[in-house]
PDB file of N, CA and C in Angstrom:
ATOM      1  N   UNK A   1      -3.665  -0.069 -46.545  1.00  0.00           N
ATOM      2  CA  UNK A   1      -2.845  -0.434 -45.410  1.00  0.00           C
ATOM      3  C   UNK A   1      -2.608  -1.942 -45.466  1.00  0.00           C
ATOM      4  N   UNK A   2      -1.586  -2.629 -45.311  1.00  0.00           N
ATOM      5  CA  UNK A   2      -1.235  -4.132 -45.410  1.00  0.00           C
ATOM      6  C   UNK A   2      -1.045  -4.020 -43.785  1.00  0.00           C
ATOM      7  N   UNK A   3      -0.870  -5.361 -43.847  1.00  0.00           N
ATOM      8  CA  UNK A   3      -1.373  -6.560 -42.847  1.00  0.00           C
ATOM      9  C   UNK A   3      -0.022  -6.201 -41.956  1.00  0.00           C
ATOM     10  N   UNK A   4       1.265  -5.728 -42.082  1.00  0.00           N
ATOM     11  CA  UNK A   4       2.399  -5.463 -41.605  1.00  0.00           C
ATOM     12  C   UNK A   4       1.818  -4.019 -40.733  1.00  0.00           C
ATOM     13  N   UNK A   5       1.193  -3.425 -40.960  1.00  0.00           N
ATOM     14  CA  UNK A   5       1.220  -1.627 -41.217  1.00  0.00           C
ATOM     15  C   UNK A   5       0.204  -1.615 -40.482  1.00  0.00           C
ATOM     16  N   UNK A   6      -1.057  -2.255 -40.350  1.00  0.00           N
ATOM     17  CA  UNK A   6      -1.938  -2.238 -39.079  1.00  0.00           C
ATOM     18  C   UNK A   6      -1.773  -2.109 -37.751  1.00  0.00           C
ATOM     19  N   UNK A   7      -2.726  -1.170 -37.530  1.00  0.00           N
ATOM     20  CA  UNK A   7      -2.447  -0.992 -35.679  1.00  0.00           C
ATOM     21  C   UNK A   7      -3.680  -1.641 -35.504  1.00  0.00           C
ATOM     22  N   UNK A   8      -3.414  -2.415 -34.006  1.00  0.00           N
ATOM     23  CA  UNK A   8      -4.385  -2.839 -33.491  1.00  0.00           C
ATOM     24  C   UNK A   8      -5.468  -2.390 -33.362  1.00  0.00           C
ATOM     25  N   UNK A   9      -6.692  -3.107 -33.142  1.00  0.00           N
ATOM     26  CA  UNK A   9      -8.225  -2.143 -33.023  1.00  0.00           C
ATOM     27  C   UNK A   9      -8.329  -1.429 -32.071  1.00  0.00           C
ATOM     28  N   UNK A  10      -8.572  -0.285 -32.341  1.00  0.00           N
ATOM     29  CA  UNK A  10      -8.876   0.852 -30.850  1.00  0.00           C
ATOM     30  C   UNK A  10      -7.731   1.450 -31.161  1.00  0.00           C
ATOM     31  N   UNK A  11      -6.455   1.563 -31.714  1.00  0.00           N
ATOM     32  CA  UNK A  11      -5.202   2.191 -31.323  1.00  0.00           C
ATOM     33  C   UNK A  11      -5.739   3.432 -31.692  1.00  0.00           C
ATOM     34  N   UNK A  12      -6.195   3.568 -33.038  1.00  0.00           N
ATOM     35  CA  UNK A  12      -6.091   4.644 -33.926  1.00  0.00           C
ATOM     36  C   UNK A  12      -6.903   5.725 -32.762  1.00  0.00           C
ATOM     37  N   UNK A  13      -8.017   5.164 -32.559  1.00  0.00           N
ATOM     38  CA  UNK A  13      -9.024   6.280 -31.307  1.00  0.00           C
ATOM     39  C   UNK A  13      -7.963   6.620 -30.309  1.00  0.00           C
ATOM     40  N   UNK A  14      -7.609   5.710 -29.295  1.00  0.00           N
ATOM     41  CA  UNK A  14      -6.725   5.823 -28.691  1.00  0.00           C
ATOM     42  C   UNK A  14      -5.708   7.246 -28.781  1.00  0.00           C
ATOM     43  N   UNK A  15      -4.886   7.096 -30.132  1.00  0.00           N
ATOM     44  CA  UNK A  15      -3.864   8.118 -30.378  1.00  0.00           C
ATOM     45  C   UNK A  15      -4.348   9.544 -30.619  1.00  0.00           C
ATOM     46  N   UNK A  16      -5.955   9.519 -31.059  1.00  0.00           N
ATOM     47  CA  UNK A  16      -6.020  11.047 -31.496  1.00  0.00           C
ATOM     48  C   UNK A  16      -6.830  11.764 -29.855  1.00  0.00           C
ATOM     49  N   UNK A  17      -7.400  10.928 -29.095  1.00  0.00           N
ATOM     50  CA  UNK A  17      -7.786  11.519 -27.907  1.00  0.00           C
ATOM     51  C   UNK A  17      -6.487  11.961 -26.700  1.00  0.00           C
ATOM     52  N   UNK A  18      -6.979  13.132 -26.605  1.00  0.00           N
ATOM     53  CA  UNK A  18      -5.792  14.248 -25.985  1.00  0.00           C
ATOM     54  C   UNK A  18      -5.779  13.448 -24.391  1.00  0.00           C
ATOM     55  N   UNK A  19      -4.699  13.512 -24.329  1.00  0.00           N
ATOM     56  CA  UNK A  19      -4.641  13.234 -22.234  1.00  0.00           C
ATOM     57  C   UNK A  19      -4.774  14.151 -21.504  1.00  0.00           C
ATOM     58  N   UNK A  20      -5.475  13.928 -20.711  1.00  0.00           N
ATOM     59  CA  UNK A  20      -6.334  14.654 -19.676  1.00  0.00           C
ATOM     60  C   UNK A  20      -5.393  13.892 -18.450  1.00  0.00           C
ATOM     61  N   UNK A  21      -4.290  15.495 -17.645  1.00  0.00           N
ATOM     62  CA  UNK A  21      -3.933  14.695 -16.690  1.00  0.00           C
ATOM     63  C   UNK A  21      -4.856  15.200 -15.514  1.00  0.00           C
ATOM     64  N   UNK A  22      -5.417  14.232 -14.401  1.00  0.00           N
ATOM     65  CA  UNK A  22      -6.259  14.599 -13.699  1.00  0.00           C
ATOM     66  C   UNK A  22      -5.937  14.412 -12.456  1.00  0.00           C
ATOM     67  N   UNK A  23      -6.156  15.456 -11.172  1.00  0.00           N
ATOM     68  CA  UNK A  23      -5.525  15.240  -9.960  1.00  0.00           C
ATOM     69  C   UNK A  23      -6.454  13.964  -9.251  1.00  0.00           C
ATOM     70  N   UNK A  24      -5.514  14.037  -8.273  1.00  0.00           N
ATOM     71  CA  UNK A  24      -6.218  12.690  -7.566  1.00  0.00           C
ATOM     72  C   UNK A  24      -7.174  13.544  -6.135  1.00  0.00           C
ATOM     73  N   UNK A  25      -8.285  12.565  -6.379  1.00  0.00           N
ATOM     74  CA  UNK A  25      -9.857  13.098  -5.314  1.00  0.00           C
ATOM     75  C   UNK A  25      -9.463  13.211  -4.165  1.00  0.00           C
ATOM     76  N   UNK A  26     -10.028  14.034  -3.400  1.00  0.00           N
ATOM     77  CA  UNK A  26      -9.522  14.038  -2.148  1.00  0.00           C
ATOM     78  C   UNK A  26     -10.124  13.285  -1.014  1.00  0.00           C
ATOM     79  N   UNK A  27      -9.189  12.211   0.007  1.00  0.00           N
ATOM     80  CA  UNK A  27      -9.644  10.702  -0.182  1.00  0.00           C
ATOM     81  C   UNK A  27     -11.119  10.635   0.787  1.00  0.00           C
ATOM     82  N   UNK A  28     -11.561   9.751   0.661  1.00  0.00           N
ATOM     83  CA  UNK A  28     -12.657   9.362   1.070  1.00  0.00           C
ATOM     84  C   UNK A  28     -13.114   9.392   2.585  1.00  0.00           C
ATOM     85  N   UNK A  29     -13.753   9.766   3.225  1.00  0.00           N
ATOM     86  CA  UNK A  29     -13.557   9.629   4.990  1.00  0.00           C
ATOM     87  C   UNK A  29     -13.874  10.520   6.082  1.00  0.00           C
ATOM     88  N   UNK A  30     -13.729  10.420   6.983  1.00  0.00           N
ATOM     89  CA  UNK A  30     -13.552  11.446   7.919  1.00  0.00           C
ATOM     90  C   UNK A  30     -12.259  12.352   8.268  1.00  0.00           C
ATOM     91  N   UNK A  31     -11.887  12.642   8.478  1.00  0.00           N
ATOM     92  CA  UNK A  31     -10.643  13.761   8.931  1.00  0.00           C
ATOM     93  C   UNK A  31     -10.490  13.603   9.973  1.00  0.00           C
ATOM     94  N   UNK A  32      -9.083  13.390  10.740  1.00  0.00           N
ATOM     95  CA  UNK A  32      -8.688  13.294  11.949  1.00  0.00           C
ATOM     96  C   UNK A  32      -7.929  14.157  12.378  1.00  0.00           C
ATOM     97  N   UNK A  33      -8.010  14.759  13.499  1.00  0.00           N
ATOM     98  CA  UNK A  33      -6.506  15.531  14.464  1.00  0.00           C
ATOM     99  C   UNK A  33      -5.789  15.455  14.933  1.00  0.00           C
ATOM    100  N   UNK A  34      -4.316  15.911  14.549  1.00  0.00           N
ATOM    101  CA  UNK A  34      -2.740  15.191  15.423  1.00  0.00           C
ATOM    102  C   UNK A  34      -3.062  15.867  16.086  1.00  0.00           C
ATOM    103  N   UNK A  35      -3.135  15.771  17.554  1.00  0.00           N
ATOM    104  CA  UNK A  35      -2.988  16.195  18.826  1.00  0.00           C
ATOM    105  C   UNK A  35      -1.842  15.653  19.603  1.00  0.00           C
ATOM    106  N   UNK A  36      -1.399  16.704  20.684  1.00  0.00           N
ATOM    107  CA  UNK A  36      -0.437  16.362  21.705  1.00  0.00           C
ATOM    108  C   UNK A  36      -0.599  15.782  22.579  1.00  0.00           C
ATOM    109  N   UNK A  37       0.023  14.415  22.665  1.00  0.00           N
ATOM    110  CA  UNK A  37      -0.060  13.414  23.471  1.00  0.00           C
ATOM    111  C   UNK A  37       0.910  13.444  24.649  1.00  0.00           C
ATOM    112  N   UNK A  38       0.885  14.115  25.438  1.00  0.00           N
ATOM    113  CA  UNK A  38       2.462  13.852  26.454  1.00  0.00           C
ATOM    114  C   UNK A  38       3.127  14.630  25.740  1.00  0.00           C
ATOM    115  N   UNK A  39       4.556  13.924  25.240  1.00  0.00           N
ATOM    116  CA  UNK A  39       5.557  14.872  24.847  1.00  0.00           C
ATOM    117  C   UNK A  39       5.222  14.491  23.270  1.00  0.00           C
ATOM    118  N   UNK A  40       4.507  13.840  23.186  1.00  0.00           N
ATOM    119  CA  UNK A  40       4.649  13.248  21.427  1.00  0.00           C
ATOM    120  C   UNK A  40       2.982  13.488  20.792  1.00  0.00           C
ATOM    121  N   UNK A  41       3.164  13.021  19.390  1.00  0.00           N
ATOM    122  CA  UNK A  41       1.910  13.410  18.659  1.00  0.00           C
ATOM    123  C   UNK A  41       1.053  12.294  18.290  1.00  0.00           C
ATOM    124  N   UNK A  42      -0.371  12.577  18.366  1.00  0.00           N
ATOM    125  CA  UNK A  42      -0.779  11.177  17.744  1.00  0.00           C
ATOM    126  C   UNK A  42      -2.138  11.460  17.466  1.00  0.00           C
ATOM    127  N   UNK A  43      -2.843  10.562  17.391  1.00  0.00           N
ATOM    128  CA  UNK A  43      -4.472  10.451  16.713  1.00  0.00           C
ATOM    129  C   UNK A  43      -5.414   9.677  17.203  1.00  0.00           C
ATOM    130  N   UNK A  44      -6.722  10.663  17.539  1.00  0.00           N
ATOM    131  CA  UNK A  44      -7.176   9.545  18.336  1.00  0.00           C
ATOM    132  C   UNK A  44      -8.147   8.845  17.656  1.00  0.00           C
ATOM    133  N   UNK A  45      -8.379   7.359  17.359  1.00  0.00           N
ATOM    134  CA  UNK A  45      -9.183   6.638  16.244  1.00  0.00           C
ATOM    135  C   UNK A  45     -10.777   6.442  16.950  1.00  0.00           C
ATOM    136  N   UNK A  46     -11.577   6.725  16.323  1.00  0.00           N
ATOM    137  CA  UNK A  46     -12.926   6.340  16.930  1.00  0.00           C
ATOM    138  C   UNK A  46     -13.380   5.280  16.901  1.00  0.00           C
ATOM    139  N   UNK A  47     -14.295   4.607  17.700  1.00  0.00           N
ATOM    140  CA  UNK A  47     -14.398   3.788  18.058  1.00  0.00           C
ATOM    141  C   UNK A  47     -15.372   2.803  16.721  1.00  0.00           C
ATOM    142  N   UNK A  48     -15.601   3.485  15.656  1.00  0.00           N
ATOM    143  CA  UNK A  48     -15.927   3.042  14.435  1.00  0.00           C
ATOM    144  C   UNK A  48     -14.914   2.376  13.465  1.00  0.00           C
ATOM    145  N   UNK A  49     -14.014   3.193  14.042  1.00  0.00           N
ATOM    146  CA  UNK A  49     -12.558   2.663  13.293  1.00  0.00           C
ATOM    147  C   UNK A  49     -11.713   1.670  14.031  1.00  0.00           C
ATOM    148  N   UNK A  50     -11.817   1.901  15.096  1.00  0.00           N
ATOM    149  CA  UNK A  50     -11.314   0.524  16.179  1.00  0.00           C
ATOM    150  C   UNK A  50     -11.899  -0.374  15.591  1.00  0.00           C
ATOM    151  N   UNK A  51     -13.388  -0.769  15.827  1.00  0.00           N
ATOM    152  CA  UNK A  51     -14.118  -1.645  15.693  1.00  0.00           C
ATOM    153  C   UNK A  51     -13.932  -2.565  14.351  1.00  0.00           C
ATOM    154  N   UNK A  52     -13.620  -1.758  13.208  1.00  0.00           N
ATOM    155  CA  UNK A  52     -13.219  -1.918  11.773  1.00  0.00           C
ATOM    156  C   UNK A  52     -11.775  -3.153  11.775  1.00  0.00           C
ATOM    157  N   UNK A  53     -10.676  -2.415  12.648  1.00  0.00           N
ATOM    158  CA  UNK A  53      -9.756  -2.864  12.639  1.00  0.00           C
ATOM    159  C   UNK A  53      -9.287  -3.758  13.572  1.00  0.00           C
ATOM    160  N   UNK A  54     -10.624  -4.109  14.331  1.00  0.00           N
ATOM    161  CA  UNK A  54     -10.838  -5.104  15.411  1.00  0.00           C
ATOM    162  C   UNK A  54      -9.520  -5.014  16.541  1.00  0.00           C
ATOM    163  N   UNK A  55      -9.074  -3.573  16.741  1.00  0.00           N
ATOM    164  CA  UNK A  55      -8.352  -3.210  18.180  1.00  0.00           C
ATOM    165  C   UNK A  55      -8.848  -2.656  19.157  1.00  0.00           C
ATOM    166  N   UNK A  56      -8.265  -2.783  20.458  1.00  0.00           N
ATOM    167  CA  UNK A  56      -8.838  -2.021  21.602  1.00  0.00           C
ATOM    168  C   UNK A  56      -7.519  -1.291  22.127  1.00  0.00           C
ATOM    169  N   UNK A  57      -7.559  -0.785  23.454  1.00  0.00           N
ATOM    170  CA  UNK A  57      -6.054  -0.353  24.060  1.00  0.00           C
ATOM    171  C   UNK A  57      -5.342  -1.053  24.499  1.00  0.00           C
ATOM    172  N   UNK A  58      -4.011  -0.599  24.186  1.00  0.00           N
ATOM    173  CA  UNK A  58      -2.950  -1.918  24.270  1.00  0.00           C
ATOM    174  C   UNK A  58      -2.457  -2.614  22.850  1.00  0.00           C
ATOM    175  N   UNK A  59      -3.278  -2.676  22.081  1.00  0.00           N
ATOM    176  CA  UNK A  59      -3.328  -3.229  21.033  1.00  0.00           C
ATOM    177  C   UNK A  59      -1.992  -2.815  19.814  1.00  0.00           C
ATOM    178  N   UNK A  60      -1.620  -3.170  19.008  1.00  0.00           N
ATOM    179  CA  UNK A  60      -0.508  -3.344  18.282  1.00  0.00           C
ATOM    180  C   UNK A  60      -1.224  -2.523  16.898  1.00  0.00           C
ATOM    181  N   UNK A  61      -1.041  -1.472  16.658  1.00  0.00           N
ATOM    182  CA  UNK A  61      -0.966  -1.210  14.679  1.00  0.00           C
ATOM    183  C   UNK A  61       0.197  -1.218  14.124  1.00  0.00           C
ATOM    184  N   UNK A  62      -0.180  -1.929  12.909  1.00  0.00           N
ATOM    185  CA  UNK A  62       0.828  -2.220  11.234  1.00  0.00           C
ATOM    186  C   UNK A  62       0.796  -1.003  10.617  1.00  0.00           C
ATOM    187  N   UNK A  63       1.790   0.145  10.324  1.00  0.00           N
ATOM    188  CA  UNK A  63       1.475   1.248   9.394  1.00  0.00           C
ATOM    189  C   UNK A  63       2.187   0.646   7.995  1.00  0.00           C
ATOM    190  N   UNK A  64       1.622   0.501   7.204  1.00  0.00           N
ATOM    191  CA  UNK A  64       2.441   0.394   5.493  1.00  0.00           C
ATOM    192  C   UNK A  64       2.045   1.076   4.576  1.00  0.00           C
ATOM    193  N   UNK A  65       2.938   1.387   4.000  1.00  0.00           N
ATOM    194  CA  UNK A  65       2.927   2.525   2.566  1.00  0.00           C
ATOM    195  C   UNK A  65       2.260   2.081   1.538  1.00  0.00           C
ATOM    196  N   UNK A  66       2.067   2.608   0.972  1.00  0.00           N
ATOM    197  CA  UNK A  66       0.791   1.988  -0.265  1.00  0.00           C
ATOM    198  C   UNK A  66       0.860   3.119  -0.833  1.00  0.00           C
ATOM    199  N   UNK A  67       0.370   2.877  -2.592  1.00  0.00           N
ATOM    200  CA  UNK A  67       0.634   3.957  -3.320  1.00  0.00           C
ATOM    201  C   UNK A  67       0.182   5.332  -3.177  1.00  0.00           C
ATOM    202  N   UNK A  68      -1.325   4.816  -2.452  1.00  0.00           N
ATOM    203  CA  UNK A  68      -2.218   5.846  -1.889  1.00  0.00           C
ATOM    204  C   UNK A  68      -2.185   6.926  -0.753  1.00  0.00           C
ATOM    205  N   UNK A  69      -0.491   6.134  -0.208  1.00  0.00           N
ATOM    206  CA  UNK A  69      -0.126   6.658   0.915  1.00  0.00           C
ATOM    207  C   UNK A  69      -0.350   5.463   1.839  1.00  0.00           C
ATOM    208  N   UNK A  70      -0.597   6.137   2.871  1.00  0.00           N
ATOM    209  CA  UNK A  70      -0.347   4.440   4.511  1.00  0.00           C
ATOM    210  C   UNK A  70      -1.390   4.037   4.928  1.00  0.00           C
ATOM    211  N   UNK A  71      -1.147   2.576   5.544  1.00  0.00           N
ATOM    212  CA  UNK A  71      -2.634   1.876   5.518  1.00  0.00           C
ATOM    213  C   UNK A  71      -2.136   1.558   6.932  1.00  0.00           C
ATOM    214  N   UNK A  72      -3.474   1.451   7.508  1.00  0.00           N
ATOM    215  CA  UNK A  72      -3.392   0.588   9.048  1.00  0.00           C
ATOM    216  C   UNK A  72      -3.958  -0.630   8.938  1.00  0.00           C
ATOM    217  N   UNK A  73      -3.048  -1.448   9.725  1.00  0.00           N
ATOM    218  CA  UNK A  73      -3.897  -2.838  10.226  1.00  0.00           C
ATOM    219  C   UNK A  73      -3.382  -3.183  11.512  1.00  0.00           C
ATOM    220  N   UNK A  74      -4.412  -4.115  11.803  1.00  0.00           N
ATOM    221  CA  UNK A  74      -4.207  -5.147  13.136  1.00  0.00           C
ATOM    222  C   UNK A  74      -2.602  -5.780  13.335  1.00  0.00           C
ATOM    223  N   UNK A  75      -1.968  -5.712  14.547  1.00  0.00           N
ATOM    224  CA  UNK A  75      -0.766  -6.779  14.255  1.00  0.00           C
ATOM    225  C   UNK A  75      -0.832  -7.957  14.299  1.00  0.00           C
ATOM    226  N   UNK A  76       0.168  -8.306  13.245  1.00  0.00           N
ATOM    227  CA  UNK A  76      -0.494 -10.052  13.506  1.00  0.00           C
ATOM    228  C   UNK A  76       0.535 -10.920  13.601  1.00  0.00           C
ATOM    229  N   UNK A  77       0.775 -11.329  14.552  1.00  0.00           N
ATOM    230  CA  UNK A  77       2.001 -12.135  15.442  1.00  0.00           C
ATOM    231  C   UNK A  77       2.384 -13.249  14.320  1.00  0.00           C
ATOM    232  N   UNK A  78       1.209 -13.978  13.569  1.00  0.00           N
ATOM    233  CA  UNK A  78       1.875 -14.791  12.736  1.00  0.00           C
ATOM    234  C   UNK A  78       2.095 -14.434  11.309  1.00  0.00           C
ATOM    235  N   UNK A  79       1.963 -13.199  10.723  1.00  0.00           N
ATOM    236  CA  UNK A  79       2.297 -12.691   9.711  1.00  0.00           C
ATOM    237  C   UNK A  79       3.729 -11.694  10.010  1.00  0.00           C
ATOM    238  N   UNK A  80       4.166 -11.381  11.059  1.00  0.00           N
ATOM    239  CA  UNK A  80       5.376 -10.833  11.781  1.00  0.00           C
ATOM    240  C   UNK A  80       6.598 -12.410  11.968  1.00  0.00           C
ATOM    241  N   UNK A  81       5.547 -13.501  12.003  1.00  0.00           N
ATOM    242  CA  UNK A  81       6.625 -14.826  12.024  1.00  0.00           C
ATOM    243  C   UNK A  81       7.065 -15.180  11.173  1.00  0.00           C
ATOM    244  N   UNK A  82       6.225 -14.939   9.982  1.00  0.00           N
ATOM    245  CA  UNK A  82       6.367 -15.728   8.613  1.00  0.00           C
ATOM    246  C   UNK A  82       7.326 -14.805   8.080  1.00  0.00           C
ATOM    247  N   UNK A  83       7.121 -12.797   8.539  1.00  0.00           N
ATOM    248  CA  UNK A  83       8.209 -12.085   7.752  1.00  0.00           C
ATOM    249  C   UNK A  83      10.054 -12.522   8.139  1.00  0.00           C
ATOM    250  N   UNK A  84       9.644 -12.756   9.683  1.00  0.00           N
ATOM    251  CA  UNK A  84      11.117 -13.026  10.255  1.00  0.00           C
ATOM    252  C   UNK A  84      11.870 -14.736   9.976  1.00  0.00           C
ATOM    253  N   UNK A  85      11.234 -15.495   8.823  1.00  0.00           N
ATOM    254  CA  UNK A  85      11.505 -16.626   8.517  1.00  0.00           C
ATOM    255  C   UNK A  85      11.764 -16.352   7.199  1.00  0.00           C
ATOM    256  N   UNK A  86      11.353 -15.296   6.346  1.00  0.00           N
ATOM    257  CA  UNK A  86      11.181 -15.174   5.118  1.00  0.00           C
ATOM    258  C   UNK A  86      12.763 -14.510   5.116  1.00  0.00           C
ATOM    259  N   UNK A  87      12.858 -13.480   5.758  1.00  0.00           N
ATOM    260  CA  UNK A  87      14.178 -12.412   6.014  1.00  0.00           C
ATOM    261  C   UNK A  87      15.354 -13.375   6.171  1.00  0.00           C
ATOM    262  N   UNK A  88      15.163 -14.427   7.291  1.00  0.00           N
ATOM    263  CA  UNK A  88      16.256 -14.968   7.588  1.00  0.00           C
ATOM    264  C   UNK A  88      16.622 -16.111   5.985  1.00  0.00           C
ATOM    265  N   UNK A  89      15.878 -16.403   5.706  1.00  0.00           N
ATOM    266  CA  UNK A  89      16.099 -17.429   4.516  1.00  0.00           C
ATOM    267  C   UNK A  89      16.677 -16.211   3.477  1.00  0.00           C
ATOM    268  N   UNK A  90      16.247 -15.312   2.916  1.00  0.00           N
ATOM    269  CA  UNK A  90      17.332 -14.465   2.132  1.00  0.00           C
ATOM    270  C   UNK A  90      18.412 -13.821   2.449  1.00  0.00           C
ATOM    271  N   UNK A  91      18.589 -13.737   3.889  1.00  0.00           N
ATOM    272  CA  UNK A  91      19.735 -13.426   4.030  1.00  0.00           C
ATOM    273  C   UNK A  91      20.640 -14.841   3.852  1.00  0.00           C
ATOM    274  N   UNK A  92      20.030 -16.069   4.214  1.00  0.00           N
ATOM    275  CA  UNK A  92      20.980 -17.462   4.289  1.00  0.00           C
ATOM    276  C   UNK A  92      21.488 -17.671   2.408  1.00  0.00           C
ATOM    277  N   UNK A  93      20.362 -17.511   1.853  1.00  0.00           N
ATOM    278  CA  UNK A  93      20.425 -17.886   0.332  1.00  0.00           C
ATOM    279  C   UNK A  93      20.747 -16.759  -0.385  1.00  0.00           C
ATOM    280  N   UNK A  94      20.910 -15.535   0.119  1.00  0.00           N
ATOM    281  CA  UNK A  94      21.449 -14.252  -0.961  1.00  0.00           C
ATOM    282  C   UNK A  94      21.821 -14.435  -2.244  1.00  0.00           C
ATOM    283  N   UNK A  95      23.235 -14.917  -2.528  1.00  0.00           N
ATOM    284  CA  UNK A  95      24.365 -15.335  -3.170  1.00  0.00           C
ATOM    285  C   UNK A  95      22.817 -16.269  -4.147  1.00  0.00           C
ATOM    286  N   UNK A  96      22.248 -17.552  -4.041  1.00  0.00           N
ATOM    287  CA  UNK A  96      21.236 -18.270  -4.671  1.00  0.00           C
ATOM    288  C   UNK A  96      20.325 -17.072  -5.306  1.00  0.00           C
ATOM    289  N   UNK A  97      19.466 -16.462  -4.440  1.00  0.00           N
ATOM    290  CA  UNK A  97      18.305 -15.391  -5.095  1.00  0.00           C
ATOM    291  C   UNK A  97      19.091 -14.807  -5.752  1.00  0.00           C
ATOM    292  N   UNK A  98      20.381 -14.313  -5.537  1.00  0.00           N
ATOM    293  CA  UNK A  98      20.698 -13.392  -6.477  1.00  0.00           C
ATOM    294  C   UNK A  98      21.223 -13.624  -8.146  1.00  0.00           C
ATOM    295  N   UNK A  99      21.264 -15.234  -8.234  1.00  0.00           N
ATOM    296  CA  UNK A  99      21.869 -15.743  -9.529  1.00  0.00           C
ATOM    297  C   UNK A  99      20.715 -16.125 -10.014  1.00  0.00           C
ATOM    298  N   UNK A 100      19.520 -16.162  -9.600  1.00  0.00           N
ATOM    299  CA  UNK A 100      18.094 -16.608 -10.132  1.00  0.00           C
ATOM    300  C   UNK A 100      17.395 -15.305 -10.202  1.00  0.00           C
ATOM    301  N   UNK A 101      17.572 -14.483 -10.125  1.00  0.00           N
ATOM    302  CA  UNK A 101      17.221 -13.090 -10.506  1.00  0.00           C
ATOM    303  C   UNK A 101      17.799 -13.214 -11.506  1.00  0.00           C
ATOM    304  N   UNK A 102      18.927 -12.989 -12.082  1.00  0.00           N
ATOM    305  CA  UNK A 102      19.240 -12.605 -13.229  1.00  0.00           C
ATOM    306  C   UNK A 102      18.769 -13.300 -14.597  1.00  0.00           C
TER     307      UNK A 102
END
């Protein structure tokens, strides 16, 4: 084999081990119940999980998507400021971001 024609170290193992596609675990936690709230649906968080996410009632949750599916957090008035400063500057500079992308 010449110096052109080499695969990197490990490739060769690499290529002859078969893929194993494997489902994903089923996630970690407790299990919760949508229950009927009034006219609408919702969940009620225990007070282990409040405590976690440092809310009480009244309080504001962040839902975001994540690969894993959706994450909760705390709202946070100055990470909601910084998004609505960030938004307004790409909408002002569009036409700019968009020639520096390319």
């Amino acid at each position: 084999m010449t110096d052109e024609t080499k695969k990197p170290k490990g490739v060769e193992d690499a290529e002859r081990q078969p893929f194993v596609a494997q489902t994903p675990a089923k996630p970690a936690g407790r299990t919760l119940k949508v229950r009927k709230i009034g006219n609408s649906l919702g969940v009620v968080l225990p007070k282990d999980v409040l405590a976690k996410l440092k809310v009480g009632e009244g309080d504001e949750l962040t839902v975001s998507e994540t690969p894993d599916g959706v994450a909760l957090t705390a709202f946070d008035d100055e990470t909601q400021r910084q998004l609505e400063i960030a938004r307004d500057i790409m909408r002002r500079y569009r036409n700019t971001l968009r020639e520096l992308a390319k």
